[in-house]
Protein backbone atom coordinates (compact mmCIF):
# COMPACT_ATOMS: atom_id res chain seq x y z
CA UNK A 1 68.10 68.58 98.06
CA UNK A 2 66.21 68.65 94.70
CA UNK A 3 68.55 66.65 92.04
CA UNK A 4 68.16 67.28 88.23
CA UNK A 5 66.55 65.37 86.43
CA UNK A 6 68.61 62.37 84.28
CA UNK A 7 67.23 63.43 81.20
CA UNK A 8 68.42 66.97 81.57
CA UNK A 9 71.44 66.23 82.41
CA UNK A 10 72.24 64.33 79.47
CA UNK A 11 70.62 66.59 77.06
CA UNK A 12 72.96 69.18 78.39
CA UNK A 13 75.93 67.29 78.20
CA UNK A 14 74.88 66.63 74.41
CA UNK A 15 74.52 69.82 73.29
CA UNK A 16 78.31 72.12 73.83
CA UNK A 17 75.58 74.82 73.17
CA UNK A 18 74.01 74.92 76.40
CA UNK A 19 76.81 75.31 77.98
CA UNK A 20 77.87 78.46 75.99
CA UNK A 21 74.92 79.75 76.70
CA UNK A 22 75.70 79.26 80.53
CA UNK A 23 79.05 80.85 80.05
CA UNK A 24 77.85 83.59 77.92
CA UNK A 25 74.86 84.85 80.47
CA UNK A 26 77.41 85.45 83.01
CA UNK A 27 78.94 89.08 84.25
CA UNK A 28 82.46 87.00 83.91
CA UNK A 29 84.45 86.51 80.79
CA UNK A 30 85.87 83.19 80.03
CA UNK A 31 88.19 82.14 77.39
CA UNK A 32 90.29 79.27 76.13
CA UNK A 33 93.90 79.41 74.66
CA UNK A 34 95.34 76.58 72.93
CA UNK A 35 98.77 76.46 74.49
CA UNK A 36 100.55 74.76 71.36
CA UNK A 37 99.70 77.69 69.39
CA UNK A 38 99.51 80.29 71.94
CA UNK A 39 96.01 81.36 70.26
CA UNK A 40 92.47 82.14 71.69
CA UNK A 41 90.10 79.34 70.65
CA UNK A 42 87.43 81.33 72.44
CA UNK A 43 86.70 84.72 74.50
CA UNK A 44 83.35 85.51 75.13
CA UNK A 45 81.28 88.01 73.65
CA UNK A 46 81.14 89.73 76.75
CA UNK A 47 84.68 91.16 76.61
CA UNK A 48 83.15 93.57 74.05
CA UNK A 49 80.85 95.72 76.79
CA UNK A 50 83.64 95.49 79.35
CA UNK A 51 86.71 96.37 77.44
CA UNK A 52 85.26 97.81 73.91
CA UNK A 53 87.81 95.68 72.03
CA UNK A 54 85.92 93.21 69.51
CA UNK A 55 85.59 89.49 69.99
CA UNK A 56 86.71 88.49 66.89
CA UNK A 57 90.31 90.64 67.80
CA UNK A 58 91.18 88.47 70.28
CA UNK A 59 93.71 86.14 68.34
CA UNK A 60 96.32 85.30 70.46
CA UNK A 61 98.35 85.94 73.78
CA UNK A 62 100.02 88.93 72.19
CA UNK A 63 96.76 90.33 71.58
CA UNK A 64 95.91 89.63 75.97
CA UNK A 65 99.66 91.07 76.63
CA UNK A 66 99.74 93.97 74.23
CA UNK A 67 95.47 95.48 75.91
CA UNK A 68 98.02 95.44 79.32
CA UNK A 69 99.23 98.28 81.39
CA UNK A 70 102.55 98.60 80.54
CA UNK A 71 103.57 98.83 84.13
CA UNK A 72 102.11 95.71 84.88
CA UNK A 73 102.56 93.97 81.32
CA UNK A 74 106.01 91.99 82.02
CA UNK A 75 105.28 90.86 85.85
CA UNK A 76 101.96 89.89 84.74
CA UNK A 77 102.49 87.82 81.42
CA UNK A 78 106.01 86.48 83.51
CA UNK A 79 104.17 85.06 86.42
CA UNK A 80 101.28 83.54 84.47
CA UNK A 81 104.06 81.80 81.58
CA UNK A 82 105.79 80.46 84.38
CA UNK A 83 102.81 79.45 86.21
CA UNK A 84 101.20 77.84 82.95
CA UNK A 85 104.37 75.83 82.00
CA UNK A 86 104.21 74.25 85.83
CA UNK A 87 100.71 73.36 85.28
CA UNK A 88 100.17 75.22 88.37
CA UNK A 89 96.40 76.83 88.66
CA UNK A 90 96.66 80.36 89.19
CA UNK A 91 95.22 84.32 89.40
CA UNK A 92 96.49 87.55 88.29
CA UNK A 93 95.21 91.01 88.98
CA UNK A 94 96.44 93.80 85.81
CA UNK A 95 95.04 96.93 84.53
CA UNK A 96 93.67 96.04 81.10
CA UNK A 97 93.40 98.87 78.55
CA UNK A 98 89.76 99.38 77.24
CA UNK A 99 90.03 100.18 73.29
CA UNK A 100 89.10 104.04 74.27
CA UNK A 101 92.25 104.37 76.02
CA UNK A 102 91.40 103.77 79.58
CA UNK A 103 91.83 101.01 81.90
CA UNK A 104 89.88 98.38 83.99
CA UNK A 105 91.00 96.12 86.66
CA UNK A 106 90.93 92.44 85.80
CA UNK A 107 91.95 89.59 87.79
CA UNK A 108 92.04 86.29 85.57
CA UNK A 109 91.46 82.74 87.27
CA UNK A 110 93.43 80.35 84.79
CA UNK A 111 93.46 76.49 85.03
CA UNK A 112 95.70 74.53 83.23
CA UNK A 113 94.68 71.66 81.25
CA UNK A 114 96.61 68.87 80.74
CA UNK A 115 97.24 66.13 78.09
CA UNK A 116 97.28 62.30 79.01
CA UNK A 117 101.17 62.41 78.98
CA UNK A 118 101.16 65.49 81.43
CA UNK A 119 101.42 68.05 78.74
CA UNK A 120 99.75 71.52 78.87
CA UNK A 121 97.08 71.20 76.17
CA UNK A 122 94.94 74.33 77.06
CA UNK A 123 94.73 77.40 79.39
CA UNK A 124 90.59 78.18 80.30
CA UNK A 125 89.85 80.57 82.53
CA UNK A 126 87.65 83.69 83.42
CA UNK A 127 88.56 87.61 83.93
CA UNK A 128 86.68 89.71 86.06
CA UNK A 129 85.97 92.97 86.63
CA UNK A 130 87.40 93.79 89.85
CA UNK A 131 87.67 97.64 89.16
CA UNK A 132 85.23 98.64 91.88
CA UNK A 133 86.99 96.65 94.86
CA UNK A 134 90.11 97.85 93.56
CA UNK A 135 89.16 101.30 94.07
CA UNK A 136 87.84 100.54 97.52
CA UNK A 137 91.40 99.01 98.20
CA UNK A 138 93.10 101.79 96.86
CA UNK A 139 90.61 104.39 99.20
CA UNK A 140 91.58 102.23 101.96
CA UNK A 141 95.59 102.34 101.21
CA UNK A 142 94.96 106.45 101.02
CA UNK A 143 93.43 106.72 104.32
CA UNK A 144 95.80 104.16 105.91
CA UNK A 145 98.50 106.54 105.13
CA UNK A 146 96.62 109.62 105.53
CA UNK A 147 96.25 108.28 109.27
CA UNK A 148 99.82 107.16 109.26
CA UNK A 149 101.10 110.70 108.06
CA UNK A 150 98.42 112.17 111.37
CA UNK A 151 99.84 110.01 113.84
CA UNK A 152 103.38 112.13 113.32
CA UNK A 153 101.67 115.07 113.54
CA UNK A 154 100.92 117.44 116.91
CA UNK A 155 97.32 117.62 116.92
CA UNK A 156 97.20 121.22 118.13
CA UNK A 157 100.46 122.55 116.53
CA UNK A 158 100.21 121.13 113.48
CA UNK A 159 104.18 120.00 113.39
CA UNK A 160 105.61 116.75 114.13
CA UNK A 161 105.11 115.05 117.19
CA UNK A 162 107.55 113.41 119.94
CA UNK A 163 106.76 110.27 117.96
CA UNK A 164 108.23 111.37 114.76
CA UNK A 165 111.31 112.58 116.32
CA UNK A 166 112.01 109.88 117.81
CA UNK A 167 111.80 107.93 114.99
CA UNK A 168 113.73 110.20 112.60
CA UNK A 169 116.44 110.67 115.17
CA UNK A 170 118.06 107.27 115.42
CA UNK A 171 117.89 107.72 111.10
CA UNK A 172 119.55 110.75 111.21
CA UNK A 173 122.18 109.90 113.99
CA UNK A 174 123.45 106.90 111.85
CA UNK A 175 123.56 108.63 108.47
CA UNK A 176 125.67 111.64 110.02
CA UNK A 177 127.62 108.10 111.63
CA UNK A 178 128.32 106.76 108.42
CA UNK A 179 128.86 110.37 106.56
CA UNK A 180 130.82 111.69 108.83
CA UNK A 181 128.76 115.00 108.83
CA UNK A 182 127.61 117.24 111.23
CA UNK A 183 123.96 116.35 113.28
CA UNK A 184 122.65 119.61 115.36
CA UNK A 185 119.61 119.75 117.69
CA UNK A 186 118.08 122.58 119.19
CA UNK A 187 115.71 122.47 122.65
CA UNK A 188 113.49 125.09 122.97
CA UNK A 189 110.98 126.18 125.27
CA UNK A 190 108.43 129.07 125.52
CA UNK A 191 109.39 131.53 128.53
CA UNK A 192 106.75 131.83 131.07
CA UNK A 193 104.51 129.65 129.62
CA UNK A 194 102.68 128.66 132.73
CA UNK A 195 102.01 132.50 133.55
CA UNK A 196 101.20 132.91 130.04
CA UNK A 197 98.47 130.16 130.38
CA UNK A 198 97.49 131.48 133.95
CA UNK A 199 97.08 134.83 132.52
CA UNK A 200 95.00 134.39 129.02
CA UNK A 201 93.88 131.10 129.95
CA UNK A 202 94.19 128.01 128.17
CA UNK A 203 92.65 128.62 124.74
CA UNK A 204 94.67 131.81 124.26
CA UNK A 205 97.66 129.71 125.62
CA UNK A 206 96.75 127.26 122.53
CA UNK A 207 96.80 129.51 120.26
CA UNK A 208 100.43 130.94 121.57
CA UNK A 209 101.32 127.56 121.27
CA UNK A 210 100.49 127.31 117.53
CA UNK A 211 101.92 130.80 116.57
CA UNK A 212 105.20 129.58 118.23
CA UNK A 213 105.57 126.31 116.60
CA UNK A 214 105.13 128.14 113.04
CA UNK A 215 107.88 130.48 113.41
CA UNK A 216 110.12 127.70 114.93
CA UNK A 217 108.83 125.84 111.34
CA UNK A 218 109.54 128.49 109.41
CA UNK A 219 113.04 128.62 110.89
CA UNK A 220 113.80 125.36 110.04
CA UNK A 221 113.23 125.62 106.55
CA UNK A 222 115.46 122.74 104.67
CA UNK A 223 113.47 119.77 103.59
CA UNK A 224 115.56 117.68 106.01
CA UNK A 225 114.95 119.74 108.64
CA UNK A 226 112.37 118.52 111.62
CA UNK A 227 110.79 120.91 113.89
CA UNK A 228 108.57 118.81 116.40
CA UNK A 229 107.02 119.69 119.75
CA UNK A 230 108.71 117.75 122.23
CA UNK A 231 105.83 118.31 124.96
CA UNK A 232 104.39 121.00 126.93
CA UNK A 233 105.82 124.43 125.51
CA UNK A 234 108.89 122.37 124.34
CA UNK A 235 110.27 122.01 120.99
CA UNK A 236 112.86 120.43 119.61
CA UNK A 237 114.62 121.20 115.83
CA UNK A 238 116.60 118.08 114.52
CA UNK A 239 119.10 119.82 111.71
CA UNK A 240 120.89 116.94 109.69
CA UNK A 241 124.42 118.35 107.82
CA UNK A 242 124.46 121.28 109.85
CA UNK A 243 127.64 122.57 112.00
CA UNK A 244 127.74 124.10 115.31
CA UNK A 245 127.84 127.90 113.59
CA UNK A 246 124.49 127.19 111.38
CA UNK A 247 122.63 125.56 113.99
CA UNK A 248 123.36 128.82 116.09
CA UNK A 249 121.86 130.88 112.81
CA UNK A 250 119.04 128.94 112.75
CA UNK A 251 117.79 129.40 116.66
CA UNK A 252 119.14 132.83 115.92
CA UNK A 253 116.27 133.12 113.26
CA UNK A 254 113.87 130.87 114.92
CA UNK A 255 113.72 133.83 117.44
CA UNK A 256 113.43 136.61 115.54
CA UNK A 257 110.78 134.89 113.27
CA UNK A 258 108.95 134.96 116.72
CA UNK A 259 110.33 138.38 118.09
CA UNK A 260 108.28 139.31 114.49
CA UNK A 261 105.01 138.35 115.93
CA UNK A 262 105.26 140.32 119.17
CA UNK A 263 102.98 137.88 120.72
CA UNK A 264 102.14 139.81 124.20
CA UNK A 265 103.07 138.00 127.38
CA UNK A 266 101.83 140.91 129.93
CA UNK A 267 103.18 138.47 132.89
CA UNK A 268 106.91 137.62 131.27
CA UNK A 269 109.18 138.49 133.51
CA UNK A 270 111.87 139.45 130.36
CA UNK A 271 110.19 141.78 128.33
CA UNK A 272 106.30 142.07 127.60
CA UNK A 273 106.25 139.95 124.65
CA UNK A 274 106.16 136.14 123.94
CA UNK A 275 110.18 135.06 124.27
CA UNK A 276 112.49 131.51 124.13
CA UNK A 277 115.15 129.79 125.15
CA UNK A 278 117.18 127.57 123.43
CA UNK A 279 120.04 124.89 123.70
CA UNK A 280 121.48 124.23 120.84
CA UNK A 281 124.38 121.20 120.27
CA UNK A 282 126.59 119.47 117.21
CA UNK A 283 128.02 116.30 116.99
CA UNK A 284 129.49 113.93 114.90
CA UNK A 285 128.70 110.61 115.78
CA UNK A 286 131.61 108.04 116.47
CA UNK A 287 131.11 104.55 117.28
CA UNK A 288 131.29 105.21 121.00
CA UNK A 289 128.77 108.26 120.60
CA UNK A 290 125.18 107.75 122.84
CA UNK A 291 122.96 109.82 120.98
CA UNK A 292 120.38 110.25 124.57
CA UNK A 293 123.58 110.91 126.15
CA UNK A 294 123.98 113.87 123.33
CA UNK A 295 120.43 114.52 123.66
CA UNK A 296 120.80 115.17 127.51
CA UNK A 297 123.78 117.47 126.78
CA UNK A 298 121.55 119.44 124.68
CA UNK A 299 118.70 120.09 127.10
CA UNK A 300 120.83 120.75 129.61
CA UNK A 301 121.86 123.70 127.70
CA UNK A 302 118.43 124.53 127.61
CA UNK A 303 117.93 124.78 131.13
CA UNK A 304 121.45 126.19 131.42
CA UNK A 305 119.87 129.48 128.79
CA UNK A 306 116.88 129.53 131.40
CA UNK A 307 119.01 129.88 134.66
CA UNK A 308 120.46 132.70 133.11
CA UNK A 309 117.94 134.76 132.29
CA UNK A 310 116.10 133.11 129.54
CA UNK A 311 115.27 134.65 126.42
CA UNK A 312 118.72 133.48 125.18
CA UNK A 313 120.85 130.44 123.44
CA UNK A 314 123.32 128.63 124.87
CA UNK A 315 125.49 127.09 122.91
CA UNK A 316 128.42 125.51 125.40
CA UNK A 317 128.88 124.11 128.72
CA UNK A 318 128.91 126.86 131.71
């Protein structure tokens, strides 16, 4: 390890100048507030290319506080007060306002300095530019969720998934609990499907698949409301607030939304065009209420509308 030399090191120690020229050839800006007086005793000249504000403006804390994001101006100056007055070393990450009216990330890296008697005498510290990584953690975040928001979705449909309804569902069970409101769910599947698929093969069957699932969307058409595919050619509406006469109306609609589209099914054995069946059920959950025991009421129904001829709702126990 090469070791500087004696001489050096005492010339540098002599002269406070060297150092500030050390400090002042660096990408970081560092700074020193007297904390009797709460003023700057020095910022370095580089805060002028960073953040456009002059050197010489840089008075006092209020001056730091005031160039803040007001959204992040009170946590901020709270955290590093509190902080200071432990004499507890610390970082902060804040949007800083540039003197044009934008903003730049900062994050500062304060040490306390401390009298004899155990006193804060100083705060020094640097800021840096952290804008870049910020952005890059902020791209990440986006994607994160963007992934989140695709793992709910049916890849091929383009509606929610069996995952999302069966995370909404518990939600939804225990607000109509608490409300005292009305929870419906529909069950519907495509008639014929697998003759459907055997007859236009599997890409047209796709394609039947996504026609289906918008009109069943489209039916569905309160924010609350969930259409998801359930698997296969099954979907599944979950309709918060609604009673047993608008859940009806809406798999009422759901099929003529699709009876619109006159999807041909040359190998349907009701008609000659794309048809479903539904079960459709209301509750109103009390304490002793199973909502997969509701759930299985529900697609019984289902089946109960395909034993009968499909192409129908059922709406009650046979």
């Amino acid at each position: 390890m090469v070791s500087a030399h004696p001489d050096s090191e005492s010339a540098a120690a002599s002269d406070p100048g060297v150092y500030r020229t050390l400090l002042e050839s660096t990408r970081a800006i560092p700074w020193r507030i007297d904390w009797d007086t709460m003023r700057f005793t020095y910022v370095g000249p580089q805060i002028e290319a960073l953040l456009g504000w002059k050197q010489s403006s840089w008075l006092s804390v209020s001056d730091w506080a005031d160039r803040m994001h007001e959204e992040d101006r009170a946590r901020t100056v709270d955290f590093c007060v509190a902080q200071s007055q432990s004499g507890i070393d610390h970082e902060a990450d804040y949007r800083a306002l540039t003197s044009d009216g934008d903003y730049v990330w900062i994050r500062d890296v304060v040490h306390v300095v401390r009298r004899a008697d155990g006193g804060v005498e100083a705060l020094v510290g640097f800021m840096f530019d952290i804008t870049e990584r910020k952005q890059a953690e902020d791209k990440i975040l986006q994607l994160q969720r963007e992934l989140e928001v695709l793992s709910y979705r049916d890849s091929l449909t383009g509606v929610a998934n069996r995952r999302m309804f069966d995370t909404l569902y518990p939600v939804e069970w225990a607000k109509a609990r608490a409300t005292g409101e009305p929870l419906s769910v529909v069950v519907i599947d495509i008639d014929y499907f697998k003759q459907y698929n055997d007859h236009y093969g599997h890409v047209q069957g796709d394609e039947c698949l996504r026609r289906v699932a918008r009109a069943l969307d489209a039916g569905a058409s309160r924010s609350r409301d969930l259409c998801a595919r359930f698997g296969g050619e099954e979907f599944v509406l979950l309709l918060p607030a609604t009673d047993e006469v608008a859940a009806r109306n809406v798999a009422e609609r759901c099929r003529k939304l699709l009876a619109r589209k006159a999807l041909p099914h040359a190998r349907s054995g009701v008609g000659r065009v794309v048809t479903v069946s539904a079960g459709v059920g209301t509750v109103v959950p009390g304490e002793r209420d199973d909502p997969n025991v509701f759930l299985d009421r529900v697609d019984r129904r289902l089946y109960q509308a395909k034993s009968s001829g499909r192409d129908r709702i059922c709406d009650a126990e046979a």
